[in-house]
Protein backbone atom coordinates (compact mmCIF):
# COMPACT_ATOMS: atom_id res chain seq x y z
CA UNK A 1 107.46 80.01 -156.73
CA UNK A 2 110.22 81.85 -154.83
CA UNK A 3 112.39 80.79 -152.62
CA UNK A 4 110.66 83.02 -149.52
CA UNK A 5 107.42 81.63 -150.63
CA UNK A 6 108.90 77.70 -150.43
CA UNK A 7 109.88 78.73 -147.20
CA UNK A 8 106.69 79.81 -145.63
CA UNK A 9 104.92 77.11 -146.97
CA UNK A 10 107.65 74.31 -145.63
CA UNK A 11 106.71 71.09 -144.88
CA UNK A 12 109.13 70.17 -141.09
CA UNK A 13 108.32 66.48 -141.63
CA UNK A 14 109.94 66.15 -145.73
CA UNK A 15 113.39 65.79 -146.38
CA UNK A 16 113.30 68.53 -149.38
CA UNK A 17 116.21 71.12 -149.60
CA UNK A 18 113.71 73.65 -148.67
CA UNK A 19 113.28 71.63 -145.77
CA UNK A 20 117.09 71.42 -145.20
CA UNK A 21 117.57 74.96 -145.66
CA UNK A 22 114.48 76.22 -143.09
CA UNK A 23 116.47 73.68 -140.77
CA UNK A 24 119.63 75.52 -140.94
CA UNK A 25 118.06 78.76 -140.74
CA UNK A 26 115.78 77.75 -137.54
CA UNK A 27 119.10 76.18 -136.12
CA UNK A 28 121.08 79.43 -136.87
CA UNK A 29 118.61 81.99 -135.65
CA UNK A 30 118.16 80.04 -132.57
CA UNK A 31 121.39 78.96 -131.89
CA UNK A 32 120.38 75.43 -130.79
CA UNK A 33 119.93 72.20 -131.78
CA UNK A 34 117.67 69.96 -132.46
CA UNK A 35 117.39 67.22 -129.80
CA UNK A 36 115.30 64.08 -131.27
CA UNK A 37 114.10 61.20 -129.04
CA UNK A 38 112.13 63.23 -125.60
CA UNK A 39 109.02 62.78 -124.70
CA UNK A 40 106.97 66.28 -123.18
CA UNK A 41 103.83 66.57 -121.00
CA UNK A 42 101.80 70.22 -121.11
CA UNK A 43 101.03 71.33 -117.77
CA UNK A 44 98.44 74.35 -117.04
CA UNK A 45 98.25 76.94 -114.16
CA UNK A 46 99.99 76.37 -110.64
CA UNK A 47 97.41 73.29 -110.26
CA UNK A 48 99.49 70.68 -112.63
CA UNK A 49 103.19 72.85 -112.51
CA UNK A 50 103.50 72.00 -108.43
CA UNK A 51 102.69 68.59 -107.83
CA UNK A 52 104.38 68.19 -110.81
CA UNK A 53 107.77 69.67 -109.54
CA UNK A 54 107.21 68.60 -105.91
CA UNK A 55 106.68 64.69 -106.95
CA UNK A 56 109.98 65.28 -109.08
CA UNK A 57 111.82 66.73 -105.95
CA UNK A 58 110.45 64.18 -103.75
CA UNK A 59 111.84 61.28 -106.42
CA UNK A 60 115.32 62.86 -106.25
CA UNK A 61 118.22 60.42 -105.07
CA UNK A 62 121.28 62.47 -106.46
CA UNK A 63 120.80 65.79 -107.44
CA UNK A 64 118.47 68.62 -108.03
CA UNK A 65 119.40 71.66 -110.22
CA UNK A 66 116.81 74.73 -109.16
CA UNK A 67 116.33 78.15 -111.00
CA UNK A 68 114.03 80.59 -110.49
CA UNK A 69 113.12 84.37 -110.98
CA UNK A 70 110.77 84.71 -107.48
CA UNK A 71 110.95 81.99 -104.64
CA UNK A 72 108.32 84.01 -102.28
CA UNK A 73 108.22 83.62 -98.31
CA UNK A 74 104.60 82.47 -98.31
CA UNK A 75 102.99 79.25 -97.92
CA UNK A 76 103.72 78.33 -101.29
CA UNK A 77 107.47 79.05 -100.86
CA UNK A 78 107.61 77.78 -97.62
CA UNK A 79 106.12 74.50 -99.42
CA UNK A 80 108.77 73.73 -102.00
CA UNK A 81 112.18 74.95 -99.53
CA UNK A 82 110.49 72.39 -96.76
CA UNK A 83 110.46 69.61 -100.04
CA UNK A 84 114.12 70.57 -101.11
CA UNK A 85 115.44 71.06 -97.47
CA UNK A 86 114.47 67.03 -96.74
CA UNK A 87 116.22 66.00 -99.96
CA UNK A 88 119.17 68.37 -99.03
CA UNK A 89 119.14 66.48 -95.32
CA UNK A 90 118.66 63.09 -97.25
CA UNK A 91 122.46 63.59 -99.07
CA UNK A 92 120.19 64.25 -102.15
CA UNK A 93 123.10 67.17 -103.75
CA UNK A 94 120.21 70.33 -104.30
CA UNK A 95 121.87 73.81 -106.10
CA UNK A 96 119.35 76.48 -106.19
CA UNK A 97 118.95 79.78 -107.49
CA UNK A 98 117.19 82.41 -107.38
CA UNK A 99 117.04 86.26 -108.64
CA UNK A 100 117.94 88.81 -106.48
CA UNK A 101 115.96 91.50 -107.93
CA UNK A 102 112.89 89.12 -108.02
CA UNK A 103 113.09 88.39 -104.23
CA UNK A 104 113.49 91.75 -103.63
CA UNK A 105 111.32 92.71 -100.07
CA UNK A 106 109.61 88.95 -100.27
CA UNK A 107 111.92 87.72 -97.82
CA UNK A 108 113.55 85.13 -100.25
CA UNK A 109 116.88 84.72 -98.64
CA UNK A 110 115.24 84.11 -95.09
CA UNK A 111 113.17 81.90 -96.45
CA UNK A 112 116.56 79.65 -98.38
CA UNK A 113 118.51 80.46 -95.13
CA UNK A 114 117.28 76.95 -93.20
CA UNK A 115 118.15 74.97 -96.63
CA UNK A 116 121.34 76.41 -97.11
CA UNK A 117 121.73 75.06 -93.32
CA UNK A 118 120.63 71.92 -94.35
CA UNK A 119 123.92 71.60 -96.89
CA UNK A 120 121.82 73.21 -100.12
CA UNK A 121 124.36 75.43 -102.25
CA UNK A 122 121.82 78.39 -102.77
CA UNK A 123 122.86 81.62 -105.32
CA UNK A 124 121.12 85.20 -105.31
CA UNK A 125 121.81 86.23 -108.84
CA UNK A 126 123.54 89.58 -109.66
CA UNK A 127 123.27 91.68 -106.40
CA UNK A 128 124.38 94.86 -106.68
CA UNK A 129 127.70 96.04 -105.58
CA UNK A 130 129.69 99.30 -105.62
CA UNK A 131 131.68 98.75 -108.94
CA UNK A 132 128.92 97.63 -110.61
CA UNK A 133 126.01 100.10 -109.83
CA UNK A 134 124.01 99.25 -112.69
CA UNK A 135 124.31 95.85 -113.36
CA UNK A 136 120.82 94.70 -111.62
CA UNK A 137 119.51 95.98 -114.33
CA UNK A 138 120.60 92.20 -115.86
CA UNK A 139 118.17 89.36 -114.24
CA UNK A 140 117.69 85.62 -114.32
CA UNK A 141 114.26 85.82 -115.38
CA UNK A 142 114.55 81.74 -115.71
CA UNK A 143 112.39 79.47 -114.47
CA UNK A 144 113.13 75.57 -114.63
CA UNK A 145 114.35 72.51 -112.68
CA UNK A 146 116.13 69.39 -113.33
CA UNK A 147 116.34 66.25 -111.23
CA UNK A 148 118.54 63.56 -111.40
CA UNK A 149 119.61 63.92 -115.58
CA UNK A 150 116.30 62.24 -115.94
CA UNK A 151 113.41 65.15 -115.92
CA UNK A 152 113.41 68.13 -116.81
CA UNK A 153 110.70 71.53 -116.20
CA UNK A 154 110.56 74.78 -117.88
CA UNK A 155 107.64 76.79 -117.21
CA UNK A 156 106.72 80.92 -117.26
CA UNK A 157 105.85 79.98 -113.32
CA UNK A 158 107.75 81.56 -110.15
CA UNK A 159 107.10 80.20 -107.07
CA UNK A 160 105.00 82.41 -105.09
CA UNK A 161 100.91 81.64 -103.74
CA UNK A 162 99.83 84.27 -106.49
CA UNK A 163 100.00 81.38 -109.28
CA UNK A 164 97.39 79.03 -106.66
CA UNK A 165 95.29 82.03 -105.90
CA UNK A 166 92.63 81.48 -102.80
CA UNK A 167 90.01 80.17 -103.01
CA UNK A 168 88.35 80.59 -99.90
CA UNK A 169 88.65 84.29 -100.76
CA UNK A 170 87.39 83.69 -104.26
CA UNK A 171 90.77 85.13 -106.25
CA UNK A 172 91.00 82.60 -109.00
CA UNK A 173 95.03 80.74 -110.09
CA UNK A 174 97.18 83.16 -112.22
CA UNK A 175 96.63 81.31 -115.84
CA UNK A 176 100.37 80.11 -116.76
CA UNK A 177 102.12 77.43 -118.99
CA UNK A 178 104.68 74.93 -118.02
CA UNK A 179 106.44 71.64 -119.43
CA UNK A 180 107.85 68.10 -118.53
CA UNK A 181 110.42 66.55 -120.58
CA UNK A 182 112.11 63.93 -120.38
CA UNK A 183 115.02 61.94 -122.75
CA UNK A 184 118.23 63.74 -123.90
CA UNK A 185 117.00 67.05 -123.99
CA UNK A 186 117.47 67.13 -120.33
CA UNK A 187 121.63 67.51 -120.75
CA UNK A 188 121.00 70.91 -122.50
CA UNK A 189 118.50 72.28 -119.58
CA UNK A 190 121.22 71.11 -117.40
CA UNK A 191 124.06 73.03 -119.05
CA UNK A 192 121.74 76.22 -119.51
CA UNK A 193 121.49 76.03 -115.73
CA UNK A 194 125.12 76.01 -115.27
CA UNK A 195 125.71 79.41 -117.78
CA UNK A 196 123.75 81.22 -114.87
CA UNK A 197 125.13 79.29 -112.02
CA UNK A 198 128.67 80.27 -113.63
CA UNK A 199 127.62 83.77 -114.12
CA UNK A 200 126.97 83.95 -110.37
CA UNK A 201 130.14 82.25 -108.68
CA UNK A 202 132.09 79.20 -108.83
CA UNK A 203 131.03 76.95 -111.64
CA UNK A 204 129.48 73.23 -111.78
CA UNK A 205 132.50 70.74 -111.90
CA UNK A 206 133.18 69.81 -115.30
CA UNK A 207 132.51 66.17 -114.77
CA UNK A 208 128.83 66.85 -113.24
CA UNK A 209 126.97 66.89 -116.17
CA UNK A 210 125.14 63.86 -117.54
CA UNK A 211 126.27 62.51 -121.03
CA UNK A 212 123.25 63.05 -123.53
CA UNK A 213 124.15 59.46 -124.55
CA UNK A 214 123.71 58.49 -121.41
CA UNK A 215 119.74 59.16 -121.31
CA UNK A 216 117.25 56.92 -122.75
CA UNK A 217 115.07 57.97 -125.60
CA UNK A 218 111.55 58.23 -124.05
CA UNK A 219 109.43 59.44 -126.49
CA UNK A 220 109.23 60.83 -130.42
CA UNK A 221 109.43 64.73 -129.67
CA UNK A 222 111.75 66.59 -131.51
CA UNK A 223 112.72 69.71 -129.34
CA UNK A 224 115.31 72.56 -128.89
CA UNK A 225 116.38 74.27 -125.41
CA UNK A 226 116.63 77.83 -126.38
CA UNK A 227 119.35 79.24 -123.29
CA UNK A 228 118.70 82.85 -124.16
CA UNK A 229 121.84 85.33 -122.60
CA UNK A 230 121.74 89.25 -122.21
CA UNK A 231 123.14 90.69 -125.81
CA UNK A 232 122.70 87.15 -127.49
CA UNK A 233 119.11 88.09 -129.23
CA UNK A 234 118.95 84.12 -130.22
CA UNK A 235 115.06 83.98 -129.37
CA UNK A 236 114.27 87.26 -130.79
CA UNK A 237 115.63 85.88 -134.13
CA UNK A 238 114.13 83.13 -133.74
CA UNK A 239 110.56 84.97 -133.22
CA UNK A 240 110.74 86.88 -136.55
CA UNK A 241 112.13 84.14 -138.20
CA UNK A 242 109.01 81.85 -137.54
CA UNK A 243 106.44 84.86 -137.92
CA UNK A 244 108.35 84.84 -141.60
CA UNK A 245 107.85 81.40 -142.18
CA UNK A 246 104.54 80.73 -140.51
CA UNK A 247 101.80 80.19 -143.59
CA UNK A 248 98.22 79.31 -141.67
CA UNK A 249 98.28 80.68 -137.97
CA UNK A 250 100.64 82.27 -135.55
CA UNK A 251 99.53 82.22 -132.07
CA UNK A 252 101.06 83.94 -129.37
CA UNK A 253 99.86 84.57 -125.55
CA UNK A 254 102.20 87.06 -123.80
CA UNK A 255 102.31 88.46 -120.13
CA UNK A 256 103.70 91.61 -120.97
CA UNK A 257 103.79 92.03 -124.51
CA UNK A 258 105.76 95.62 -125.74
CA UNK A 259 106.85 94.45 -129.37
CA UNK A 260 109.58 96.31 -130.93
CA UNK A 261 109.04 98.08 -134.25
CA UNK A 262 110.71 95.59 -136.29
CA UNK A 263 108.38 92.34 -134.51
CA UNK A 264 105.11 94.59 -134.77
CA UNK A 265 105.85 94.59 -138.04
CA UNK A 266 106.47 91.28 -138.90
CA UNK A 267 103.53 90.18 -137.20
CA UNK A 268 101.62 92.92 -139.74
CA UNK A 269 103.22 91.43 -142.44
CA UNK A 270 102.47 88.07 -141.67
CA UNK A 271 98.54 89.65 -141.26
CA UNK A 272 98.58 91.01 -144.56
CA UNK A 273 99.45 87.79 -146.03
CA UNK A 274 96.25 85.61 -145.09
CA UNK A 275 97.71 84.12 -141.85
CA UNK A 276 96.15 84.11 -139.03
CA UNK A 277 97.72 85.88 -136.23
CA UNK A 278 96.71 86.09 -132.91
CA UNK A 279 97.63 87.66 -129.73
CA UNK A 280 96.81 86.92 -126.31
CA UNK A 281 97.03 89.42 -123.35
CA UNK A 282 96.47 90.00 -119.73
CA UNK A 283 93.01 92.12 -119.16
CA UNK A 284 93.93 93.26 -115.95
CA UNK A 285 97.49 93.20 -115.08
CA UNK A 286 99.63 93.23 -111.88
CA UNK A 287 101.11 96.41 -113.17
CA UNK A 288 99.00 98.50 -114.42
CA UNK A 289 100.24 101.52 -115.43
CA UNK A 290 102.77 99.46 -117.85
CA UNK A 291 100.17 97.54 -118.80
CA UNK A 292 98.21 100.73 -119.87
CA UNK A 293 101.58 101.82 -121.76
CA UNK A 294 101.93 98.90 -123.66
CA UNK A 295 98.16 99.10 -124.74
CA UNK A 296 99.67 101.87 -126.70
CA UNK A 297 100.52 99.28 -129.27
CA UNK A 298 97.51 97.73 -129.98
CA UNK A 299 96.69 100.08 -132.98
CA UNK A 300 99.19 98.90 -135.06
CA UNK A 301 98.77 95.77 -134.50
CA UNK A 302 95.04 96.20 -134.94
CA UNK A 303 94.89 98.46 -138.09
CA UNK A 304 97.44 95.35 -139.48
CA UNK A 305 95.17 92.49 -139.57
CA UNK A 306 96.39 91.31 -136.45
CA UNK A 307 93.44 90.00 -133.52
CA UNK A 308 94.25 90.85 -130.10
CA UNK A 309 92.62 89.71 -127.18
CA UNK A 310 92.29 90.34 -123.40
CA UNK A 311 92.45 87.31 -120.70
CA UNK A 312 89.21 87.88 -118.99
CA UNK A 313 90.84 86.25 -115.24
CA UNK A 314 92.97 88.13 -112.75
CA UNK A 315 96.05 87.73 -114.77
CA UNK A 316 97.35 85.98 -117.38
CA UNK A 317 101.07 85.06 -117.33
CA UNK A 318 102.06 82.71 -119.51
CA UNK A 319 104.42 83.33 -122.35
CA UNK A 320 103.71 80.72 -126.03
CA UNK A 321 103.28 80.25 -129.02
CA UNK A 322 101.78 77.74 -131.58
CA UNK A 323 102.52 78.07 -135.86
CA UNK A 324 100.64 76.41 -138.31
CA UNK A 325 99.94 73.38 -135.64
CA UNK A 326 103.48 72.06 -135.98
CA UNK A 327 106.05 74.18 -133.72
CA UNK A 328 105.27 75.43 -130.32
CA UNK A 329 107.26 77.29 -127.77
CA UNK A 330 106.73 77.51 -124.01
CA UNK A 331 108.87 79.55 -121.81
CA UNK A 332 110.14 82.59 -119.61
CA UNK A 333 110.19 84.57 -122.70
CA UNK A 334 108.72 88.13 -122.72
CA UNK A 335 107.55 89.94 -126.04
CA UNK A 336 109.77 92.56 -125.40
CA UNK A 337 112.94 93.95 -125.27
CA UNK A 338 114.72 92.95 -122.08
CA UNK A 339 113.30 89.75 -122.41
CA UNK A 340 114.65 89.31 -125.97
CA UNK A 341 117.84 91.04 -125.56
CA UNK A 342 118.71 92.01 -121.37
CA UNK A 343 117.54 88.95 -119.38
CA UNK A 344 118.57 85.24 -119.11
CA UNK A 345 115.75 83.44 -120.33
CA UNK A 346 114.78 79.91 -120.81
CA UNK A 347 112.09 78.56 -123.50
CA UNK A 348 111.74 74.98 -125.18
CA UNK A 349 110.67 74.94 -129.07
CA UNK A 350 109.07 72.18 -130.00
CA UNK A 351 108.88 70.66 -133.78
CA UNK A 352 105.97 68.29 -133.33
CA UNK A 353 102.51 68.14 -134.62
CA UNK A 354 100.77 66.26 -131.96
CA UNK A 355 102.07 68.59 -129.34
CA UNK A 356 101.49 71.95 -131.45
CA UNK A 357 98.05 70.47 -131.91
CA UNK A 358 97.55 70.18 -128.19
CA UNK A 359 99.05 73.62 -127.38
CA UNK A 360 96.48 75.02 -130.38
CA UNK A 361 93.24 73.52 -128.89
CA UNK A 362 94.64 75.23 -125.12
CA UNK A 363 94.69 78.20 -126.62
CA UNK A 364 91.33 78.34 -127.97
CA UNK A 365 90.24 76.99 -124.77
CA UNK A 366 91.94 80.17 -123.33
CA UNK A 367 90.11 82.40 -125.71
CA UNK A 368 86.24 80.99 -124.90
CA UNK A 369 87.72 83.48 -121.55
CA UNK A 370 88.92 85.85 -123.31
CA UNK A 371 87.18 89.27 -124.65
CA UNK A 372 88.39 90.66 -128.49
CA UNK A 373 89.46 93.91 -128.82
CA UNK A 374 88.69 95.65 -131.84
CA UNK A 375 88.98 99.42 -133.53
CA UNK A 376 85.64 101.29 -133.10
CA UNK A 377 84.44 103.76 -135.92
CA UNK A 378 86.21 106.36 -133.94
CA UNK A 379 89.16 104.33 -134.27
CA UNK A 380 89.61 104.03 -130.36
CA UNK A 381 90.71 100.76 -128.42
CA UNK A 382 88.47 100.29 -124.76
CA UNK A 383 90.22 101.05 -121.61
CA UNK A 384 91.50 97.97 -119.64
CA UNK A 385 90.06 97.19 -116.58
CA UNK A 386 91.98 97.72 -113.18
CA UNK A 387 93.67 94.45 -111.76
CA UNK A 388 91.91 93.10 -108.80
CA UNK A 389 93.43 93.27 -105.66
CA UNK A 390 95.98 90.37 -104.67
CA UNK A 391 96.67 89.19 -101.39
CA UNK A 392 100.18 90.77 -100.32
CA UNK A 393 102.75 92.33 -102.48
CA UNK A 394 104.51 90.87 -105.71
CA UNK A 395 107.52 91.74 -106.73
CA UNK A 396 106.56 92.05 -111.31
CA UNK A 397 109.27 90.74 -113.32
CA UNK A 398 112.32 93.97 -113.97
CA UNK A 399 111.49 93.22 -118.12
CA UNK A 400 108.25 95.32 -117.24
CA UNK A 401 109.62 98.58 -116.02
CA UNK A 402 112.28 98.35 -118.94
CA UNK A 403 109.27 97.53 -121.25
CA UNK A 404 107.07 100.58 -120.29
CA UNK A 405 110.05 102.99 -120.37
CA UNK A 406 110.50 101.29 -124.19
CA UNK A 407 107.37 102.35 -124.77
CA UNK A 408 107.19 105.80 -123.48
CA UNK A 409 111.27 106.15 -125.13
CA UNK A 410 109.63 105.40 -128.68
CA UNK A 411 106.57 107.68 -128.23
CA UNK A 412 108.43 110.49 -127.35
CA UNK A 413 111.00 109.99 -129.47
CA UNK A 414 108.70 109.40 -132.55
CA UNK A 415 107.14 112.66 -131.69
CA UNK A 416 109.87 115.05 -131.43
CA UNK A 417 111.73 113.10 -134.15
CA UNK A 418 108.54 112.28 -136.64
CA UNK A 419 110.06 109.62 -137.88
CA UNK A 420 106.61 107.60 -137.59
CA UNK A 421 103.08 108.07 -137.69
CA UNK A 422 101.47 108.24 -133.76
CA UNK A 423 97.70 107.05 -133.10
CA UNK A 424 95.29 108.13 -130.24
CA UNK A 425 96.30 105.35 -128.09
CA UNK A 426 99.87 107.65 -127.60
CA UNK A 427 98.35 110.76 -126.80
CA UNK A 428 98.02 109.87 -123.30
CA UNK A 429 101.85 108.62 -122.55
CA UNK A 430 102.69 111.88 -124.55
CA UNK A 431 100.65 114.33 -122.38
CA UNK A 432 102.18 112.35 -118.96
CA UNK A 433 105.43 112.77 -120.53
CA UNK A 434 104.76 116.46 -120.89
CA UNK A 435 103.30 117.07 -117.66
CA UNK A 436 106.24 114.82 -115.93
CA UNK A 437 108.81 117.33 -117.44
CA UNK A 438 106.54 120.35 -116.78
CA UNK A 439 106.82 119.21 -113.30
CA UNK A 440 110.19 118.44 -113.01
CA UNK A 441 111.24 121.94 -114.81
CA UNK A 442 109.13 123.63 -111.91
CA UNK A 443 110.46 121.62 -109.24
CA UNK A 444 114.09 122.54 -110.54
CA UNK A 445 113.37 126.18 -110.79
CA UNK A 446 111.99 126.93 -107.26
CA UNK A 447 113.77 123.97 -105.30
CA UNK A 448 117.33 123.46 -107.28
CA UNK A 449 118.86 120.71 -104.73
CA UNK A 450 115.97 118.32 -104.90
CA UNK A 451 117.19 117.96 -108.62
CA UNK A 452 120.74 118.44 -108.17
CA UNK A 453 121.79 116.57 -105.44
CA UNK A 454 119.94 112.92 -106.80
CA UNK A 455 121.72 113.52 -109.66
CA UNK A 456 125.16 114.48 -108.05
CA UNK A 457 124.78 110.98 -106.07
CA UNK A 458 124.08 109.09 -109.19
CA UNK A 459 127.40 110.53 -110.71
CA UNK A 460 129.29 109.75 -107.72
CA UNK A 461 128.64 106.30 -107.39
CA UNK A 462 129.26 105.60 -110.87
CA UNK A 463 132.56 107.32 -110.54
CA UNK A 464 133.57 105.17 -107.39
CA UNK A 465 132.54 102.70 -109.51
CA UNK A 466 134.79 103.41 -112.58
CA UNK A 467 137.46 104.25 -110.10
CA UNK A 468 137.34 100.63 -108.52
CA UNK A 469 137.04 98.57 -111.82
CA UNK A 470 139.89 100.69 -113.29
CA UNK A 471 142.30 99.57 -110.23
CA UNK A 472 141.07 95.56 -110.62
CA UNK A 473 141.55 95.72 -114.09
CA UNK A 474 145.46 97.91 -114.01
CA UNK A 475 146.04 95.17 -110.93
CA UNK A 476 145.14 92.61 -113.25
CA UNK A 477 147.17 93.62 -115.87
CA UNK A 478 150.25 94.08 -113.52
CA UNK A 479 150.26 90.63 -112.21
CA UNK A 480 149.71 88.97 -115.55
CA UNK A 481 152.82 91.21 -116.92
CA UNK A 482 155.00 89.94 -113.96
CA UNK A 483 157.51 87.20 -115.39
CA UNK A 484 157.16 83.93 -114.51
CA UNK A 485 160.19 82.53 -111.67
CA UNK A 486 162.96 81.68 -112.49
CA UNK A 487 163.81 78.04 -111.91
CA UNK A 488 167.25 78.54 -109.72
CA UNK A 489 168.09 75.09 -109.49
């Protein structure tokens, strides 16, 4: 047998050298650890996540370390600042942050304004400012909390009433995954909160952190916090890594899933190969004109041997997967490129049977709601349906936008380029393409300034820009070129 086929066919639990070695290379492609000796409880949907995270708040008696991509001003917000603003009040030390693009017009920093009052240190992450015009485009997408150095969370869930839903007006929970740990994995989903609190201002004093050594073993889970960083790749490694190694099944659920030419193809491979992959998607999206774009890729996953199916409630937002019953991962994790590559993200991969097993029989759960989508004879995938209307407006996650212009950037390009074959699905983002440019060249011909003078701005602020990092950066140099004084005495 070779070597690849040893290593899709590994056993995690032996001690073999091909165990060894699929160690190292899991290790390597992740860039983490393994942390032995935690103990992790699955929680489902906004209805085990909250009280979850509010009981942990309200246990708090020395500190609270908060992250996440959306805190809305709505009830639900409202809900957990009130909880963190009497632990703030109580001498309880509470850091929070939050995303600036994901708070964007839902009132977010009027909302942490009374707990910042109440002697919270609250962080907007990357605003954007005049020498850096384009750097929004890099977001905490994280979403996790740690009390104490004894609990952990790390969940796909932002805090906003569109994860309870209403019931009184019949609009069902968005369906999303979160997880409890505790034991020494907890130190590492402390420190991955202090890259981004770092990355945002002052850092956390070096003697804050709590001592891995320091925290009881509570259970028999064998887990690694995977701290993903903009340009670091380390989970998108990791994904084709285990879609290599997986032998049985390889289970995925993903919010907004635009897989890049390289992943689509491993998952074919892995198809083609007798395992059993499966992917889970939204059937009616918050976004829906991305979510129509990254349809678009459904054929070649399709036409590989790969099943794909549509969440059948109002929308589906959780981001897992499960392998061969033995490794899960649960997370803020996108299936896409500014997830894998642009955004801080935070995910937990977990090397355990019993909890693989539990995250296998959720997922089938999830698919008894779910509808298949499958190739007709005319080769032709059904339209999705339209996204029922949600009580006030939500701010989607930036990965989205970037995803659907991914999509439409490889269609086009594929098709002036024909470097690959296109399906039906792409005729339709190539035809909007074309009319968008048909448009734009009329627009340009009869009213030249509407074109021109966008684009003039756009050129100007970037040069400010330039112009105001080039004199921090010569100032820099000057002072660190200065000599040191002279000791006259």
């Amino acid at each position: 047998m070779t070597l690849a086929g040893d290593l899709r066919r590994f056993d995690p639990h032996s001690s073999s050298p091909v165990r060894l070695l699929a160690e190292q290379a899991l290790s390597r492609a992740a860039g983490a650890p393994l942390v032995a000796g935690n103990h992790v409880r699955l929680l489902r949907d906004a209805g085990e996540n909250y009280p979850a995270w509010l009981a942990a708040i309200a246990a708090a008696r020395r500190f609270i370390l908060f992250e996440n991509y959306i805190i809305e001003n709505d009830a639900t917000g409202r809900r957990f600042v009130d909880a963190l603003t009497e632990r703030a009040r109580a001498g309880v030390r509470v850091r929070v942050m939050y995303d600036w693009f994901g708070g964007l017009g839902l009132g977010s920093r009027r909302l942490l304004q009374p707990l910042a009052d109440a002697g919270a240190e609250v962080r907007a992450f990357n605003p954007p400012t005049t020498g850096n015009p384009f750097g929004w485009l890099r977001r905490d997408h994280r979403k996790m909390m740690t009390v104490d150095g004894v609990a952990g969370y790390v969940s796909g869930l932002c805090v906003s009433g569109r994860w309870e839903g209403d019931a009184a007006r019949g609009i069902a929970p968005w369906r999303d995954t979160g997880l409890e740990i505790t034991g020494p994995a907890v130190a590492d989903i402390e420190r991955a909160f202090a890259q981004v609190w770092s990355a945002a201002g002052a850092p956390l004093p070096a003697d804050f952190f709590t001592d891995p050594a320091a925290i009881a073993r509570t259970g028999n889970v064998t887990l690694r916090v995977l701290a993903n960083q903009p340009n670091m790749a380390n989970l998108y490694r990791l994904d084709q890594l285990v879609a290599a190694m997986a032998s049985r099944t390889l289970w995925l659920t993903d919010a907004y899933f635009v897989g890049l030419p390289a992943y689509v193809q491993a998952l074919r491979a892995a198809a083609q190969d007798g395992v059993d992959v499966r992917l889970l998607v939204p059937g009616s999206s918050n976004l829906f004109a991305v979510a129509s774009m990254s349809r678009a890729g459904y054929r070649a996953l399709l036409e590989g041997g790969v099943r794909v199916f549509e969440w059948n409630g109002p929308m589906l937002h959780a981001k897992t997967a499960v392998a061969d019953a033995r490794w899960a991962r649960v997370g803020s994790t996108n299936l896409n490129a500014t997830s894998w590559i642009g955004n801080y993200e935070l995910d937990i991969a977990i090397e355990d049977p019993a909890f693989a097993g539990e995250m296998a029989a959720m997922y089938e759960d999830d698919l008894a709601n779910a509808t298949e989508i499958l190739l007709s004879a005319r080769n032709r995938v059904r339209p999705m349906v339209r996204a029922a209307r949600v009580r006030g407006r939500f701010r989607g996650s930036a990965s989205r936008a970037a995803a659907g212009a991914l999509r439409i950037g490889n269609t086009v390009g594929a098709a002036i380029t024909n470097h690959r074959l296109l399906g039906p699905a792409e005729a339709g983002i190539m035809a909007a393409v074309g009319v968008a440019l048909l448009a734009l060249v009329a627009i340009g011909l009869w009213w030249p300034l509407v074109v021109v003078m966008p684009l003039c701005a756009l050129a100007a602020w970037i040069a400010v820009s330039l112009l105001v990092r080039a004199y921090w950066l010569r100032r820099e140099g000057a002072q660190s070129a200065e000599p040191p004084p002279r000791d006259l005495a």
